[in-house]
N, C-alpha and C. Protein backbone atom coordinates (compact mmCIF):
# COMPACT_ATOMS: atom_id res chain seq x y z
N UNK A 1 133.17 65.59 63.54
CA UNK A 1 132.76 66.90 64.03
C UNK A 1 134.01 67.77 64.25
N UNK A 2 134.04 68.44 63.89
CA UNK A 2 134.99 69.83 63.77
C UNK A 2 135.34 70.24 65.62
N UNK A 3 136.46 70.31 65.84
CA UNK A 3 136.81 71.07 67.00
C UNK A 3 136.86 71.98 67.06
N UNK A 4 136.83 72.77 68.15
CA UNK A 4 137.14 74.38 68.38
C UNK A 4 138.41 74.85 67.52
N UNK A 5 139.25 73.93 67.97
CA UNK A 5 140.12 74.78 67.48
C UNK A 5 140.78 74.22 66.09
N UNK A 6 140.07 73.67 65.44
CA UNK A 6 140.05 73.58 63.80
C UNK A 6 139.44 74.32 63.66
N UNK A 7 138.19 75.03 63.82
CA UNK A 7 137.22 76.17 63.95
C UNK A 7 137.96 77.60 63.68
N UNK A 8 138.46 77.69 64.82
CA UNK A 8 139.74 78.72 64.91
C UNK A 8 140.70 79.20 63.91
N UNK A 9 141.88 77.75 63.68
CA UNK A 9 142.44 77.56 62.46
C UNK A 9 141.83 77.88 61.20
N UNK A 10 140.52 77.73 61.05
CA UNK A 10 139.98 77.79 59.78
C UNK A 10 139.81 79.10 59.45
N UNK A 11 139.10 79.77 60.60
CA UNK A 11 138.41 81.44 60.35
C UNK A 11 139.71 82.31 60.56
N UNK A 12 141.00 82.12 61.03
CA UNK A 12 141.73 83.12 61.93
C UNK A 12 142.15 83.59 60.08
N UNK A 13 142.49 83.20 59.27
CA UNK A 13 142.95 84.27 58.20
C UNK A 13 141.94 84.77 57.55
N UNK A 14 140.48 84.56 57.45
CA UNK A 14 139.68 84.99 57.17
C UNK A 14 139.41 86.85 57.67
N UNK A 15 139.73 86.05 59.23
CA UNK A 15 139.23 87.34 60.42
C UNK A 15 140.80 88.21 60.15
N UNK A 16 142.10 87.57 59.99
CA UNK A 16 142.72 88.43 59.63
C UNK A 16 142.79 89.29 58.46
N UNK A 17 142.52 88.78 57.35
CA UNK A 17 142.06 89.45 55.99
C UNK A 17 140.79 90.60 56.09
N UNK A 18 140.07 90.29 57.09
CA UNK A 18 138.68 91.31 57.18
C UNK A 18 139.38 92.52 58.20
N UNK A 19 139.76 92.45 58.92
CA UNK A 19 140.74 93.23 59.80
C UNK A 19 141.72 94.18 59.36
N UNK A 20 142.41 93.70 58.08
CA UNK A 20 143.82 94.26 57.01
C UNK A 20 142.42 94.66 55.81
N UNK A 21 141.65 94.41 55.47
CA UNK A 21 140.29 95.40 54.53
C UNK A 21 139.76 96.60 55.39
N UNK A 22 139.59 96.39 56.47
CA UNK A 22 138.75 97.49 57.59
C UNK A 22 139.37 97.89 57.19
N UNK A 23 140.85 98.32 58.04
CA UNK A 23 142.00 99.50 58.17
C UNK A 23 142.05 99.82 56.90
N UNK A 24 142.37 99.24 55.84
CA UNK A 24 142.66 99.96 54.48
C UNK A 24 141.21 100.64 54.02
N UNK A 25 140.18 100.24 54.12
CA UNK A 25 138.53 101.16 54.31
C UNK A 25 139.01 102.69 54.79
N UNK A 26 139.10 102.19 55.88
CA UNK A 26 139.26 103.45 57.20
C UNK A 26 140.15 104.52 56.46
N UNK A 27 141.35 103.96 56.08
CA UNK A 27 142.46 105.05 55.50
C UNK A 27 141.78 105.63 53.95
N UNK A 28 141.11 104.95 53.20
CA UNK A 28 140.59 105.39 52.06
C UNK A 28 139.84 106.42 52.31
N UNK A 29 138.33 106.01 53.58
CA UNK A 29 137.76 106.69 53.55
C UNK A 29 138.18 108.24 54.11
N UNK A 30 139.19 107.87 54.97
CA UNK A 30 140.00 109.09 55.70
C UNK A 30 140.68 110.48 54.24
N UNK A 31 141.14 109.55 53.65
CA UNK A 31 141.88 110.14 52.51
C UNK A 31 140.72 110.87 51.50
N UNK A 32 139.70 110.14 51.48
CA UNK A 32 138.90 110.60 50.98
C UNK A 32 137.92 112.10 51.18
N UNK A 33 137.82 111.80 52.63
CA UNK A 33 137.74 112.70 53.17
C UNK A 33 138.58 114.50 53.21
N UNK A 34 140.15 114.38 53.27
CA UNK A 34 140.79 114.82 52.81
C UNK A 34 140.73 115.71 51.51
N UNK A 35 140.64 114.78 50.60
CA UNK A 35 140.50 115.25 49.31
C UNK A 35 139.31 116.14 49.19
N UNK A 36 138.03 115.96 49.68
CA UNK A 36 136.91 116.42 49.73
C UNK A 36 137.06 118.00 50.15
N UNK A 37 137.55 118.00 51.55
CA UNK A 37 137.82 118.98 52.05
C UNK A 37 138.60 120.24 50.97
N UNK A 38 139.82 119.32 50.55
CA UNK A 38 140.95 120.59 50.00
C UNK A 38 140.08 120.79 48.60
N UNK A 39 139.08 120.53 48.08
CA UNK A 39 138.42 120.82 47.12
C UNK A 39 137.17 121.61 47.63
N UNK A 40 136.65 121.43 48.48
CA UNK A 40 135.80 122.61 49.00
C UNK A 40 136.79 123.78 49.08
N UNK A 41 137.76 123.96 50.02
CA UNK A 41 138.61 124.85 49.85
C UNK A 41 138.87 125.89 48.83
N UNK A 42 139.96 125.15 47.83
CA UNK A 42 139.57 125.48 46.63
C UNK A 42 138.54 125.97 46.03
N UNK A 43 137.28 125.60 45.96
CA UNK A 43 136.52 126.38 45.29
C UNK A 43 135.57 127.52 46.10
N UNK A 44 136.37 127.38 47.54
CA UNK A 44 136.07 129.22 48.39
C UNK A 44 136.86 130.27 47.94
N UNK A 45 138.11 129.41 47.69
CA UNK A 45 139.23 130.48 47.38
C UNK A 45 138.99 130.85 46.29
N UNK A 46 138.58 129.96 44.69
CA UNK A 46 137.98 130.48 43.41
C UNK A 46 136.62 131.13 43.60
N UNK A 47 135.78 130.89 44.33
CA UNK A 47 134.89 132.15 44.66
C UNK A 47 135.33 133.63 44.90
N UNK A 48 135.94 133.60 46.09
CA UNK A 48 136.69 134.84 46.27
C UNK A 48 137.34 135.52 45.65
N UNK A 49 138.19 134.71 44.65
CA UNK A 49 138.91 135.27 43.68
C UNK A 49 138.03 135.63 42.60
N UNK A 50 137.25 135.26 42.16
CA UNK A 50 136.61 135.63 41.31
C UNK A 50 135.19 136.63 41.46
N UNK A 51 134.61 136.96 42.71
CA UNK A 51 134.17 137.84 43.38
C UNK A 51 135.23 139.18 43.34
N UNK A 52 136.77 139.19 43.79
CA UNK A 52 137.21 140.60 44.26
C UNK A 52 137.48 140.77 42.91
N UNK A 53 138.19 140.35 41.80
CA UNK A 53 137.78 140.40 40.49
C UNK A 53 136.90 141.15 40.01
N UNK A 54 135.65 141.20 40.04
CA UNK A 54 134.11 141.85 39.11
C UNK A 54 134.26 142.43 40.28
N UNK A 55 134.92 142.98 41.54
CA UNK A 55 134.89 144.19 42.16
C UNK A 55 135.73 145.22 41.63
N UNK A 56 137.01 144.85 40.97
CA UNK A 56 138.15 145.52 40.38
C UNK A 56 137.26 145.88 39.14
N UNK A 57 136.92 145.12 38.50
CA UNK A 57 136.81 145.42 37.26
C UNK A 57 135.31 146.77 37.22
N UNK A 58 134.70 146.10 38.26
CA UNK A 58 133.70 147.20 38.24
C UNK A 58 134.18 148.86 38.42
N UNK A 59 135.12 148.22 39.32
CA UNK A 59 135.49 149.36 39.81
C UNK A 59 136.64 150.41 38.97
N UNK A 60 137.05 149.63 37.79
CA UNK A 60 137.82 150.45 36.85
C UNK A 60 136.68 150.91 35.60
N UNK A 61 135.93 150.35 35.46
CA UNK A 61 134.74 150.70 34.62
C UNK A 61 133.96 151.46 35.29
N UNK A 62 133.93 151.52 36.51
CA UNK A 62 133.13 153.10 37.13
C UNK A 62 134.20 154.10 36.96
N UNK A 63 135.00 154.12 36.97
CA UNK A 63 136.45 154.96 36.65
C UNK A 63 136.94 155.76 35.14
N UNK A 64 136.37 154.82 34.52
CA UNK A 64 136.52 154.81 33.15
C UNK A 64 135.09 155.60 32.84
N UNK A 65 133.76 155.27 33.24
CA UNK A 65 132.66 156.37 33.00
C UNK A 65 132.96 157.22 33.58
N UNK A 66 133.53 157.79 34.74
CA UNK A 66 133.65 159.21 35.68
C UNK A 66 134.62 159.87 34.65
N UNK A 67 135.62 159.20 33.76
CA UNK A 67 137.09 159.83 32.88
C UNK A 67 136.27 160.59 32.08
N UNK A 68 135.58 160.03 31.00
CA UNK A 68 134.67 159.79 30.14
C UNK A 68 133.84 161.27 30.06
N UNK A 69 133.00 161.52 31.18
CA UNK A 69 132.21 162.42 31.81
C UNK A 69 133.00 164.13 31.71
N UNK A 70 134.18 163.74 32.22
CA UNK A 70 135.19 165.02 32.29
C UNK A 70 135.70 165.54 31.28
């Protein structure tokens, strides 16, 4: 019959290996997270940019019919 603390001995690198996987989880998912974010970002800032854009442009093509007119 197995003792406690052969028990112990047996699981402790197991429990250390599951412990050194968590943390590296944790940081992935963290990083992951990260990445997620600066890509939402990004594509507010390519919204915007591409919104004040077809405002310019509209706005030189209303410019260009008012020239036009005269």
């Amino acid at each position: 019959q197995e003792t406690i603390v052969d028990s112990v001995a047996r699981n402790w690198p197991r429990e250390q290996q599951y412990d050194r996987l968590l943390i590296k989880k944790n940081r992935l998912r963290a990083r992951l997270e990260d990445a997620e974010e600066e890509l939402r970002q990004k594509r507010e800032r390519r919204v915007y940019v591409e919104g004040r854009r077809r405002e310019e442009l509209k706005e030189v093509e209303e410019d260009m019919f008012v020239d036009a007119e005269e």
